[in-house]
Protein backbone atom coordinates (compact mmCIF):
# COMPACT_ATOMS: atom_id res chain seq x y z
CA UNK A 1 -4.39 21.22 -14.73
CA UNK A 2 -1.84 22.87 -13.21
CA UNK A 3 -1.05 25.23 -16.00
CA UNK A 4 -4.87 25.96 -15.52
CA UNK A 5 -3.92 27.18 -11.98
CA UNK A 6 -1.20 29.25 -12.50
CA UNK A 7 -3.05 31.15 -15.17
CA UNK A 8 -5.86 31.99 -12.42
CA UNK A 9 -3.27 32.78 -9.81
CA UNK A 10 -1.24 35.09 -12.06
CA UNK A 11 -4.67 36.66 -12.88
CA UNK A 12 -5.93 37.06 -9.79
CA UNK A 13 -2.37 38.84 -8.76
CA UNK A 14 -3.28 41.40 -11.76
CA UNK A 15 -6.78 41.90 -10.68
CA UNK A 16 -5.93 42.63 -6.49
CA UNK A 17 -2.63 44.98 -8.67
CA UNK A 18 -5.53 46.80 -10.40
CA UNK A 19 -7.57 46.90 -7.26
CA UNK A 20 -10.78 44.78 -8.52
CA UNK A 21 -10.76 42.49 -5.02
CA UNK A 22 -14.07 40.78 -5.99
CA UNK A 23 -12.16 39.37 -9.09
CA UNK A 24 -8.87 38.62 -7.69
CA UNK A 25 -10.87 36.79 -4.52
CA UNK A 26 -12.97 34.38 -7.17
CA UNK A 27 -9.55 33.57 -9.16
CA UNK A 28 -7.55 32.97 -6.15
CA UNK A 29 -9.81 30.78 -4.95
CA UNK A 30 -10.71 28.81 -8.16
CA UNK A 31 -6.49 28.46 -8.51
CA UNK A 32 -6.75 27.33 -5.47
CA UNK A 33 -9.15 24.31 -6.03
CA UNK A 34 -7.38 23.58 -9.29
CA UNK A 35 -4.40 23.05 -7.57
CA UNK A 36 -6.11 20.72 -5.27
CA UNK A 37 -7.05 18.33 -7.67
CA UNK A 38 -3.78 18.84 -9.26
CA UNK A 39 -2.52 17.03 -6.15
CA UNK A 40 -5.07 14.66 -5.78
CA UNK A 41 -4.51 13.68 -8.88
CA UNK A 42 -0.69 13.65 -8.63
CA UNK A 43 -0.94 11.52 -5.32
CA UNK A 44 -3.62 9.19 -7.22
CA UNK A 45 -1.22 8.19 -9.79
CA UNK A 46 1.60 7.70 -7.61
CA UNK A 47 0.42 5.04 -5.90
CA UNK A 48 -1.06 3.29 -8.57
CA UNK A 49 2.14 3.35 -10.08
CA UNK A 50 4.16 1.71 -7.08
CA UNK A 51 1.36 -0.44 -6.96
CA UNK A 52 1.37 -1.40 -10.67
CA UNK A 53 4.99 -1.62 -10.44
């Protein structure tokens, strides 16, 4: 998942490079979800680990 976001956010810095904004906005901002539930999903297991123990 996360791999998934840095390829968006290393596309979306060649598409605002090559000036095509509308492109760069949508992969910034699907990067940025990705790496959301990255997190989520990060925190998620965490705990269930300590909890598990």
């Amino acid at each position: 998942m996360l791999s998934w976001a840095l390829i968006f956010f290393v596309l979306a810095i060649v598409a605002g490079i090559f000036g095509f904004g509308g492109i760069a906005s949508a992969s910034a901002g699907i990067a940025q979800i990705l790496f959301v539930i990255f997190l989520a999903l990060f925190i998620g297991s965490l705990i269930m680990r300590l909890i598990r123990g």
